[in-house]
N, C-alpha and C. Protein backbone atom coordinates (compact mmCIF):
# COMPACT_ATOMS: atom_id res chain seq x y z
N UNK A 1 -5.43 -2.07 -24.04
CA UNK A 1 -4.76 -1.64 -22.83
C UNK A 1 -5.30 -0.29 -22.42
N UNK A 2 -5.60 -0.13 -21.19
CA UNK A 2 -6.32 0.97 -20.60
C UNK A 2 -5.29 1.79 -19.28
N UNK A 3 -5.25 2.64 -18.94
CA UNK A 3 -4.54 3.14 -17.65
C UNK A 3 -5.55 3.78 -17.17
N UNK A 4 -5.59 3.88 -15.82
CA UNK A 4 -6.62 4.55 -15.07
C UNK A 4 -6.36 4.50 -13.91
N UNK A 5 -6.99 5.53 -12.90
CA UNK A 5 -6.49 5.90 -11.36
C UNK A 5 -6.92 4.52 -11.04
N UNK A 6 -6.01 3.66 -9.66
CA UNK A 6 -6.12 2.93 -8.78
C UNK A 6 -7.59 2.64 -8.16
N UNK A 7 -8.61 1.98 -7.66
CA UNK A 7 -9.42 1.76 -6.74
C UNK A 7 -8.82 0.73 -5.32
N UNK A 8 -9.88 0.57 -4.32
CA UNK A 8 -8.96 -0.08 -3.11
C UNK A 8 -9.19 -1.50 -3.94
N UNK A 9 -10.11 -1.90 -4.74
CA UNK A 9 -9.99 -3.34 -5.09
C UNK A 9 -8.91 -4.15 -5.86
N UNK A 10 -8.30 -2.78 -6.47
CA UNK A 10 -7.18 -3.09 -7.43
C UNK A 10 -5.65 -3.60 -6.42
N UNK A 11 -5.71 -3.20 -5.53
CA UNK A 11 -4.84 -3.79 -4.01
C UNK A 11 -3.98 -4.98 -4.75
N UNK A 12 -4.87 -6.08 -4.56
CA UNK A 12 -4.35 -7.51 -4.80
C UNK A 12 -3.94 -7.43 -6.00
N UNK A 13 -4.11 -6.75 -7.40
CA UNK A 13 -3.80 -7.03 -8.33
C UNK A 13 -2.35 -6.47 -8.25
N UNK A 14 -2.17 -4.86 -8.13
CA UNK A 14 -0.64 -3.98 -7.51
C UNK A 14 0.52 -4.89 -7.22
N UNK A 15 -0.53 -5.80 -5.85
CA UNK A 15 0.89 -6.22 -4.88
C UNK A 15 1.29 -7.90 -5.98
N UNK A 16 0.49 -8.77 -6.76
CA UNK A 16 0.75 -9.59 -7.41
C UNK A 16 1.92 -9.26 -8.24
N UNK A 17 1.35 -8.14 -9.27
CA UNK A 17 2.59 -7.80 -10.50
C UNK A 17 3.72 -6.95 -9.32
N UNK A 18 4.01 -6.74 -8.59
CA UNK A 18 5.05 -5.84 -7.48
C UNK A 18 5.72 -7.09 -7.46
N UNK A 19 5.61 -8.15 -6.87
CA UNK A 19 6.19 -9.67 -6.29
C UNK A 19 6.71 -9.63 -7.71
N UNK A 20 6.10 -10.35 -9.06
CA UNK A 20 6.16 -10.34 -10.20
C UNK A 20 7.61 -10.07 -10.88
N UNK A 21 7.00 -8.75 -10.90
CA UNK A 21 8.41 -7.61 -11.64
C UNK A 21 9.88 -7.81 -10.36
N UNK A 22 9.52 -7.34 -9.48
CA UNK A 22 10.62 -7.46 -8.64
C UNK A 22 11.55 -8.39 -8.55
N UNK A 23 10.58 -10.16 -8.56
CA UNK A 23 11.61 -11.06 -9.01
C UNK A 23 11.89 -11.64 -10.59
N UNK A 24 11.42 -10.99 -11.53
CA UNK A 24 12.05 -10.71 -12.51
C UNK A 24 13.34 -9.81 -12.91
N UNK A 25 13.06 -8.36 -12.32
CA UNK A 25 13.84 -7.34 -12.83
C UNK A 25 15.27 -7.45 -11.71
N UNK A 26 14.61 -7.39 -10.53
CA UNK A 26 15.90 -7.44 -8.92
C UNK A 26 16.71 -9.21 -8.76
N UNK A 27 16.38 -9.83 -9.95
CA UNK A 27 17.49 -10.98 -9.58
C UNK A 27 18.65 -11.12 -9.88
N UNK A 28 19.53 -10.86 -9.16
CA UNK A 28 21.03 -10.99 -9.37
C UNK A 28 21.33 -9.58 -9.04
N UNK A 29 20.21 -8.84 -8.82
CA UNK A 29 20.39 -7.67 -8.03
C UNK A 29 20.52 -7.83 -6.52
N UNK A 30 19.32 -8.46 -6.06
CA UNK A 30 18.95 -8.30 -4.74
C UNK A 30 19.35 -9.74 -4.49
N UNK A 31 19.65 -10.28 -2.89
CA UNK A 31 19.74 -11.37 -2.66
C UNK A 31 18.01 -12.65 -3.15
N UNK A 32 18.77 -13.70 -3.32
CA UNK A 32 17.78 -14.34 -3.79
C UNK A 32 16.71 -14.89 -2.65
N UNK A 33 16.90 -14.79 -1.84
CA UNK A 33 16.12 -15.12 -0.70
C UNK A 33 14.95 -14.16 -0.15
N UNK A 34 15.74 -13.13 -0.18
CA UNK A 34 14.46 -11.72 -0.25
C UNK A 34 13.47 -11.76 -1.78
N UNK A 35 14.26 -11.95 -2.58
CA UNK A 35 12.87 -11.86 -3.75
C UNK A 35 12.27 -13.33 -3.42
N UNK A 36 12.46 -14.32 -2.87
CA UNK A 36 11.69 -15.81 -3.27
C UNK A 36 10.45 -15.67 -1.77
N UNK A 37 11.02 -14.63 -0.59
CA UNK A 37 10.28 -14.41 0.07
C UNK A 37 9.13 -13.78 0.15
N UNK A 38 9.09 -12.47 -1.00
CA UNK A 38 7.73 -11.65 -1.49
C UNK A 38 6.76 -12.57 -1.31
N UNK A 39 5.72 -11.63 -0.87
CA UNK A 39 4.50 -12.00 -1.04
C UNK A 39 3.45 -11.14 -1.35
N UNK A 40 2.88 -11.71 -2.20
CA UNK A 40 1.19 -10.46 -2.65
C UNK A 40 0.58 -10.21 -1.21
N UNK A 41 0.58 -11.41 -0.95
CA UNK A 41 -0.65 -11.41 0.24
C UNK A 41 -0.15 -10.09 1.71
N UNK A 42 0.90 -10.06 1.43
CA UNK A 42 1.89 -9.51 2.67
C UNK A 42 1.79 -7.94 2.79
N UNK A 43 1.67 -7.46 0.78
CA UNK A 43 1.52 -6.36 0.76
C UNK A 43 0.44 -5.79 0.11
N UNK A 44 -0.55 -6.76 -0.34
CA UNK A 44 -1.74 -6.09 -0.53
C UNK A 44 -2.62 -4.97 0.56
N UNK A 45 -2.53 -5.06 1.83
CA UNK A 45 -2.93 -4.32 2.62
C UNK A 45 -2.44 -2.70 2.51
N UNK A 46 -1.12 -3.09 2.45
CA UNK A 46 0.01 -1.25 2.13
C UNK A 46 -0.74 -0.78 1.09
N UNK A 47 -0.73 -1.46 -0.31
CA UNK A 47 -1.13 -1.04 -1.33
C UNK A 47 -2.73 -0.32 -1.19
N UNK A 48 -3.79 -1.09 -0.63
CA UNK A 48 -5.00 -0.66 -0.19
C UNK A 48 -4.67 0.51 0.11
N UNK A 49 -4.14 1.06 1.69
CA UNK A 49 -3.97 2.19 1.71
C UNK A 49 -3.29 3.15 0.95
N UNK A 50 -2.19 2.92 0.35
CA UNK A 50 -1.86 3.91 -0.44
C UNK A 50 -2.92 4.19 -1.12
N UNK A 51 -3.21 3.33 -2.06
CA UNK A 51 -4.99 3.68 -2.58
C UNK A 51 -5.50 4.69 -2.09
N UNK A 52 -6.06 4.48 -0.92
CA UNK A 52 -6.76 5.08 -0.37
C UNK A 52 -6.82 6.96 0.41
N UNK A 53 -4.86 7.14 -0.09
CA UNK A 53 -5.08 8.19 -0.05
C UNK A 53 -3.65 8.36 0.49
N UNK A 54 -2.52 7.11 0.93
CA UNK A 54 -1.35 7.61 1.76
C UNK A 54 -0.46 8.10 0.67
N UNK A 55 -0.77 8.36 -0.72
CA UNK A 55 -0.02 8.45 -1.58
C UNK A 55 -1.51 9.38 -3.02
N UNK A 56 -0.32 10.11 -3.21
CA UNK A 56 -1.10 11.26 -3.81
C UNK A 56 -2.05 10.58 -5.43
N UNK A 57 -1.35 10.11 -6.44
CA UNK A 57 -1.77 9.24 -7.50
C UNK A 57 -1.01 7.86 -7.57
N UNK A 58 -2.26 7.46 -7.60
CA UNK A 58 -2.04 5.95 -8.22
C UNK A 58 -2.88 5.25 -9.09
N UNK A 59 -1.98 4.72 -10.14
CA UNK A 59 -2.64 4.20 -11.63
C UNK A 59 -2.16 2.99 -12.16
N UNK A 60 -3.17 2.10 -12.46
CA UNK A 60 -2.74 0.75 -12.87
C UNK A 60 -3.37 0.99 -14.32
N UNK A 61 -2.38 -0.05 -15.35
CA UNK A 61 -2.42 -0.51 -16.68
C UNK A 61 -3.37 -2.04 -16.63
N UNK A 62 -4.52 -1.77 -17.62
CA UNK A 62 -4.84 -3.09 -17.69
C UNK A 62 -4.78 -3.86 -18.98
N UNK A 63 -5.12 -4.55 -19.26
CA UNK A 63 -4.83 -5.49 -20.39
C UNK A 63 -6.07 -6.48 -20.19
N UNK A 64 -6.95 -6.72 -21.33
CA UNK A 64 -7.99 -7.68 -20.95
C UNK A 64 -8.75 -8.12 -19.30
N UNK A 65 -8.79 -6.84 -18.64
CA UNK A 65 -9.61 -7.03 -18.33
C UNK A 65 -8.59 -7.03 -16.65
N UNK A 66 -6.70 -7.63 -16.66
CA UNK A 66 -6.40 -8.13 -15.75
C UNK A 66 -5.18 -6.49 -15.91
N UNK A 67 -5.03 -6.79 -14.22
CA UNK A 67 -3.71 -5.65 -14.35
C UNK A 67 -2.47 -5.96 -14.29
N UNK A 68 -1.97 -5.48 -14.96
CA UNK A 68 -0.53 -5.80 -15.60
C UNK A 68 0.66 -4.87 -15.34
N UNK A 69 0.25 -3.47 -14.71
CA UNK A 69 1.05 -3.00 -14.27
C UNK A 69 0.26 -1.53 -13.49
N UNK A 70 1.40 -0.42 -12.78
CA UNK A 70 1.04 0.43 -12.17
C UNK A 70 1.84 1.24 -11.70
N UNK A 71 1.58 2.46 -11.21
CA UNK A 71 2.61 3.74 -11.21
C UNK A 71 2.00 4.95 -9.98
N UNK A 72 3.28 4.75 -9.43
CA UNK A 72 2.31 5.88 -8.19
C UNK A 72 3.53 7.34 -8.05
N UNK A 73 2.67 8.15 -8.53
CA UNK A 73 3.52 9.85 -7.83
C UNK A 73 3.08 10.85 -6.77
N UNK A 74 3.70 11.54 -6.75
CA UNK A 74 3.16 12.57 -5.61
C UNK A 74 4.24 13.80 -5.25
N UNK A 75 3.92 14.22 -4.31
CA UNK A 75 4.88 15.33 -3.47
C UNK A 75 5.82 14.17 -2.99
N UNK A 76 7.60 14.95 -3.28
CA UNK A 76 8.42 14.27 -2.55
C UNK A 76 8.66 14.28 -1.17
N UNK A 77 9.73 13.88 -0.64
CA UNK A 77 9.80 13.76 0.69
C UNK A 77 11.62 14.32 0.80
N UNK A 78 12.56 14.33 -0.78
CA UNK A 78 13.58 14.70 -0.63
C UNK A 78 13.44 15.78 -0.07
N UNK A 79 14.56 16.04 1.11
CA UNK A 79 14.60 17.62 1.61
C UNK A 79 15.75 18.22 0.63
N UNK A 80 16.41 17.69 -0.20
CA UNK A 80 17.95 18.87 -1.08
C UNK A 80 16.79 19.41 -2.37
N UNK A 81 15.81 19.05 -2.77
CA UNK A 81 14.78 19.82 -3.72
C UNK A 81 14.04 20.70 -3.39
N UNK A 82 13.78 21.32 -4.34
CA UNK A 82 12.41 22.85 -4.13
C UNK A 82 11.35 21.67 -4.21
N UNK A 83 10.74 21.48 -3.09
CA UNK A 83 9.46 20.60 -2.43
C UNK A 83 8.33 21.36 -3.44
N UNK A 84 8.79 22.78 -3.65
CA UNK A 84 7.10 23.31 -4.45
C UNK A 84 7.01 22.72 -5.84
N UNK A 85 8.29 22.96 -6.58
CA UNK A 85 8.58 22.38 -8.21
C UNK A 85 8.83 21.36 -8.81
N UNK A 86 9.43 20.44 -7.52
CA UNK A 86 9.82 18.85 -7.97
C UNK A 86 8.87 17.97 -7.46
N UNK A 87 8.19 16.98 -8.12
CA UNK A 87 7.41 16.11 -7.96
C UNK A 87 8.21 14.49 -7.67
N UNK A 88 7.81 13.78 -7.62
CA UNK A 88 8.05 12.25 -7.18
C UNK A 88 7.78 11.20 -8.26
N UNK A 89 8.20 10.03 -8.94
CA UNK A 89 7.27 9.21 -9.20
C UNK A 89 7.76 7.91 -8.04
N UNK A 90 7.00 7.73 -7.38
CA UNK A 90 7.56 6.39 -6.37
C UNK A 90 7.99 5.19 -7.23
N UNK A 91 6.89 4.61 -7.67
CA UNK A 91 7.02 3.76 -8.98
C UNK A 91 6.63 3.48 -9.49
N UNK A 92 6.73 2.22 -10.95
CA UNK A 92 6.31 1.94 -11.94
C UNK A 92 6.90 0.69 -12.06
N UNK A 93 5.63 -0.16 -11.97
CA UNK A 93 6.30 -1.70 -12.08
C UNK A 93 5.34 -1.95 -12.82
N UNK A 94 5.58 -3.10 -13.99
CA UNK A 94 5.05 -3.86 -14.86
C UNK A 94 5.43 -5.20 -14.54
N UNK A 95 4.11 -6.05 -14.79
CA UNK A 95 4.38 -7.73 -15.05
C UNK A 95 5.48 -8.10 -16.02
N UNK A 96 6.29 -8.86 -15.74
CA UNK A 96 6.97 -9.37 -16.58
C UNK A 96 6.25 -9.84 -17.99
N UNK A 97 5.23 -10.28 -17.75
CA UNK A 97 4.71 -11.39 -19.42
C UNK A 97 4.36 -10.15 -19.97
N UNK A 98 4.17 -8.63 -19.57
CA UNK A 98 3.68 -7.38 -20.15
C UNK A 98 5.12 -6.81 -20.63
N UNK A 99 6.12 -6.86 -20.34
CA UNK A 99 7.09 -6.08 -20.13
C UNK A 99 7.67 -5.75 -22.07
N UNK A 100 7.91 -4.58 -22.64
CA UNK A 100 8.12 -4.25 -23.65
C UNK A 100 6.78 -3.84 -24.99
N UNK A 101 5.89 -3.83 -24.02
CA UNK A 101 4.59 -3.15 -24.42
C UNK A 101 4.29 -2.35 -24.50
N UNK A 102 5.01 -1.47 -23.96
CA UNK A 102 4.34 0.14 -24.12
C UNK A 102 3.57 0.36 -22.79
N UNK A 103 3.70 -0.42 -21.95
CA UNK A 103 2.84 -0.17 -20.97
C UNK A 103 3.73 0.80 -19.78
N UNK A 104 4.54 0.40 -19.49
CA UNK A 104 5.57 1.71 -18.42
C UNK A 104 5.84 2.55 -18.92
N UNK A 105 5.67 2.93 -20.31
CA UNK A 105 5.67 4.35 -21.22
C UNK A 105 4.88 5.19 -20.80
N UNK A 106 3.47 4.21 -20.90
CA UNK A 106 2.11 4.86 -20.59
C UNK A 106 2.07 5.44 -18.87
N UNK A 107 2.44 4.24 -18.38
CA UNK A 107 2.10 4.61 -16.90
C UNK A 107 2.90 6.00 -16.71
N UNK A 108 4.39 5.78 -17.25
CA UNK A 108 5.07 6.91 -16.76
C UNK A 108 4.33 8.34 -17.58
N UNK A 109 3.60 8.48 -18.57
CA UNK A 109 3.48 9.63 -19.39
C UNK A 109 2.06 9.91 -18.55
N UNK A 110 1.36 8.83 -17.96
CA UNK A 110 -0.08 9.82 -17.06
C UNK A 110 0.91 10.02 -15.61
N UNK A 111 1.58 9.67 -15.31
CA UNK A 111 2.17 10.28 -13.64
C UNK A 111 3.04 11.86 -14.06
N UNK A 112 3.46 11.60 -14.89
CA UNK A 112 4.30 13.30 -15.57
C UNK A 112 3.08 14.17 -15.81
N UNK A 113 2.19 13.80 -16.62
CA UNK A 113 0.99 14.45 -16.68
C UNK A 113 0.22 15.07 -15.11
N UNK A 114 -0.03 14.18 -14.45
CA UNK A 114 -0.26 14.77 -13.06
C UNK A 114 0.11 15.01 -12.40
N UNK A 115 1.33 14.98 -12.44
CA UNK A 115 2.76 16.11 -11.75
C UNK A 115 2.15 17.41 -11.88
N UNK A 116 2.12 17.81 -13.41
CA UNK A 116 2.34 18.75 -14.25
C UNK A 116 1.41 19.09 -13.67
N UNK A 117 0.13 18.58 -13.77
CA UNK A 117 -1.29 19.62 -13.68
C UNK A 117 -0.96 19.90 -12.25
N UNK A 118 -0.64 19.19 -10.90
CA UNK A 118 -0.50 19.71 -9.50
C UNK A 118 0.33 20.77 -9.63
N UNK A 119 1.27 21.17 -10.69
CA UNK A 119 1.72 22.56 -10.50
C UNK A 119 3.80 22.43 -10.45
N UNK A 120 4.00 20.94 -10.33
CA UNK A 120 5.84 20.46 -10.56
C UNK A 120 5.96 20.82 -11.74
N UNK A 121 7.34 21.30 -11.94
CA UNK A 121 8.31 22.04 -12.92
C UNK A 121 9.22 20.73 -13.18
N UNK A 122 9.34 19.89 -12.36
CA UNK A 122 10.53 18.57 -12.19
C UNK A 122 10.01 17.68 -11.82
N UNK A 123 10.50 15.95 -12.21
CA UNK A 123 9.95 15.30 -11.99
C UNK A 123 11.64 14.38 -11.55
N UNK A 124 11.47 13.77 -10.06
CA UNK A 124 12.84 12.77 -10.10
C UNK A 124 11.84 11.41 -9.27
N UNK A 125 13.20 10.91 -9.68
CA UNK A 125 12.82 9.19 -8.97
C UNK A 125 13.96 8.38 -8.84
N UNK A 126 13.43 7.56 -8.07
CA UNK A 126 15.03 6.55 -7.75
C UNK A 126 15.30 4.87 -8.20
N UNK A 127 16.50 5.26 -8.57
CA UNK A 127 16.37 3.85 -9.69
C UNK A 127 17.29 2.18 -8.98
N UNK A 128 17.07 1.58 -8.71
CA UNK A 128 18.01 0.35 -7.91
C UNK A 128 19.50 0.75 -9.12
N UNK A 129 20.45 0.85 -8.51
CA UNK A 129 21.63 0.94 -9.00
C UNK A 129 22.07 -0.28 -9.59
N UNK A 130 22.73 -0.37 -10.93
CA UNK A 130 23.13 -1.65 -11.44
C UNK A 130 21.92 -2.68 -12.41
N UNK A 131 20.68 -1.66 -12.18
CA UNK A 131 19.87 -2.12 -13.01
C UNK A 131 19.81 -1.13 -14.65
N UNK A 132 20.19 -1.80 -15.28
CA UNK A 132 20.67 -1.44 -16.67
C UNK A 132 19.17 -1.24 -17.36
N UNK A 133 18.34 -1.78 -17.48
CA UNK A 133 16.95 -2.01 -17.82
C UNK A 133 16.39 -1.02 -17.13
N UNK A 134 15.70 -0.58 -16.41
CA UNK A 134 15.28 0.71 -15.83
C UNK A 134 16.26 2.18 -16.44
N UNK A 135 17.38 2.03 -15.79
CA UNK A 135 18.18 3.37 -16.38
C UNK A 135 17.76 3.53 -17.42
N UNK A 136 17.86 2.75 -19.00
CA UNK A 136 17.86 2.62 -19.85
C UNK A 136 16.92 3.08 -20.41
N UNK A 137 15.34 2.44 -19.80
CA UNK A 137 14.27 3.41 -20.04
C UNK A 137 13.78 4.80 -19.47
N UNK A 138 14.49 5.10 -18.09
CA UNK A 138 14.10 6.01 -17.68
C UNK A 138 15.12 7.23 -18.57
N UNK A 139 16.04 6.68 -19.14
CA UNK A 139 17.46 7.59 -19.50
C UNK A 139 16.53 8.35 -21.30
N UNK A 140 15.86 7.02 -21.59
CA UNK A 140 14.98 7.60 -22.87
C UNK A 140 14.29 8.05 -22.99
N UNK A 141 13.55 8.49 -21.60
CA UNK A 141 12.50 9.04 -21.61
C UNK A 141 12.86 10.70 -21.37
N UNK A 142 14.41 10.71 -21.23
CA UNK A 142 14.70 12.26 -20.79
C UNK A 142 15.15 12.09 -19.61
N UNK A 143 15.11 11.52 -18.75
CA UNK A 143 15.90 11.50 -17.18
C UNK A 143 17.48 11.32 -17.32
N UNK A 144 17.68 12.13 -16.26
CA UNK A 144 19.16 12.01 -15.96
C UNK A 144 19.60 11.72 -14.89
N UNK A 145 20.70 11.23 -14.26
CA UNK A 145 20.99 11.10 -12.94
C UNK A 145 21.45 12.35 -12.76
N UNK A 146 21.08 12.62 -11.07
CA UNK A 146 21.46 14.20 -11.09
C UNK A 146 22.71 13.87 -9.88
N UNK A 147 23.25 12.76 -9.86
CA UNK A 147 24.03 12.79 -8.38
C UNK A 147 24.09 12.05 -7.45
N UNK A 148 22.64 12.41 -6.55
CA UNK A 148 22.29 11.96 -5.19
C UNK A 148 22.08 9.99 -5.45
N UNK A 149 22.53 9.65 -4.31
CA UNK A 149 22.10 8.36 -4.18
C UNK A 149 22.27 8.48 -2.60
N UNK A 150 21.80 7.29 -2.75
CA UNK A 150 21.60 6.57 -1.19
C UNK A 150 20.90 5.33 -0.67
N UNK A 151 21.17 4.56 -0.09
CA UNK A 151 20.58 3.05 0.66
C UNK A 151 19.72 3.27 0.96
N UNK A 152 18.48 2.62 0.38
CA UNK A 152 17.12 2.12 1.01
C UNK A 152 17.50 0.71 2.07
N UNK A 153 16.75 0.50 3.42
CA UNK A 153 16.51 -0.62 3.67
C UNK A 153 15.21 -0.76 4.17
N UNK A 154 14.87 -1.97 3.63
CA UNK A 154 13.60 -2.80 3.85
C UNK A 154 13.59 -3.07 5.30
N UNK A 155 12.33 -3.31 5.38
CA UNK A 155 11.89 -3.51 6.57
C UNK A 155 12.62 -5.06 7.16
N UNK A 156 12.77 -5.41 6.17
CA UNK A 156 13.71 -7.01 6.42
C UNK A 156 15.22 -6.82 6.66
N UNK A 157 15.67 -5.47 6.84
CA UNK A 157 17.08 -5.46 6.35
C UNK A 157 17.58 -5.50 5.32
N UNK A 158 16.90 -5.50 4.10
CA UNK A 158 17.92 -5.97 3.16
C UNK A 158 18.13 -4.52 2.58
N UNK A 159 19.83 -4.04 2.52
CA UNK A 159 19.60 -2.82 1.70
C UNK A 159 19.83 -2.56 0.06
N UNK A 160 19.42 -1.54 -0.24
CA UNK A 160 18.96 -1.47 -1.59
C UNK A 160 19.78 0.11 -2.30
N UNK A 161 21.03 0.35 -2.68
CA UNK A 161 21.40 1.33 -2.86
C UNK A 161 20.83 1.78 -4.14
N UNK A 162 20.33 2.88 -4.05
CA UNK A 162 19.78 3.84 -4.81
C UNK A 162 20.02 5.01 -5.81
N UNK A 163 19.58 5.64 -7.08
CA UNK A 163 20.50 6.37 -7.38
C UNK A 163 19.34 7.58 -8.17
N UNK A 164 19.39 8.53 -7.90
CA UNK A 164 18.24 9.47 -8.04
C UNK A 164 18.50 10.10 -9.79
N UNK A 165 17.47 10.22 -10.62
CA UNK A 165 17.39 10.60 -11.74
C UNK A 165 16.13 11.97 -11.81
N UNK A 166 16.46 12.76 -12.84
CA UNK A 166 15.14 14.09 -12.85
C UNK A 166 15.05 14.19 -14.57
N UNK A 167 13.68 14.99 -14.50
CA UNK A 167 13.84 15.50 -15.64
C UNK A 167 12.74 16.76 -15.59
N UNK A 168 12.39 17.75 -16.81
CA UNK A 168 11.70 18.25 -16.49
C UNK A 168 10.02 17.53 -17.05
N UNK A 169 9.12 18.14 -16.67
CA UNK A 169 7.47 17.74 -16.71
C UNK A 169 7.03 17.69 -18.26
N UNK A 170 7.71 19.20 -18.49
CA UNK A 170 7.61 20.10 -19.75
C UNK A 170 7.64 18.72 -21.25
């Protein structure tokens, strides 16, 4: 297993394990009709660009050769944080057939790492509420919920209440 920054070719692989994990981890979370609707093909293009630069790091996990998972951070966009000290991780999704590998350990320990070197003191992110499995790992890794939440909605409507966790870089 390898981690390494994103290229634009890695696109299709991103948006595959994204569909993947999502309707693994978000079922019985999210309505079932929105996860059976994902598609790679739909969001491989977004992913390209983020690649390409709409998003500060991005890093996929590989495994023989195929990618299995990936993790993107950057400067946040919360306005209640010191924008200079707190960093972002957007996310970290793993394939399900990968999942309990050590691989979202990894992803998450190079995105803290390049927090750190850009110069963040803090690192937060936002977790789908009611997902016990995420908290759980993000809670072991040192994160805490600090409070804030709030509704994401998709471009489909569907909303997604949210619940913000930090920790420090250090």
């Amino acid at each position: 297993m390898s981690v390494r920054r994103a290229k634009s070719s890695d696109a299709k692989g991103i948006a595959e394990v994204r569909v993947a994990a999502w309707r693994s981890a978000y079922r019985g979370l999210l309505p079932n009709d929105v996860l059976d609707r994902l598609s790679a093909s739909d969001s491989e293009r977004r992913w390209g660009e983020r690649i390409a630069g709409l998003w500060e790091h991005v890093f996929v996990a590989e495994k023989d050769a195929l990618i299995v998972g990936f993790a993107a951070c950057g400067d946040t966009e919360d306005e209640d944080v010191d924008r200079e000290k707190v960093g972002e991780i957007y996310v970290i999704y793993v394939h399900p057939d990968a999942w309990r590998q050590g691989l979202a350990t990894a992803l998450l320990r190079k995105a803290i790492r390049h927090l750190r070197q850009d110069g963040f003191e803090e690192v937060i992110l936002w977790v789908l509420e009611g997902n016990p499995q995420a908290i759980g790992f993000y809670k072991a890794a040192g994160f805490e919920a600090d409070g804030a939440r709030t509704v994401k909605r998709r471009s489909d409507g569907t909303e997604m209440p949210v619940e913000r966790y930090r920790r420090s870089v250090g």
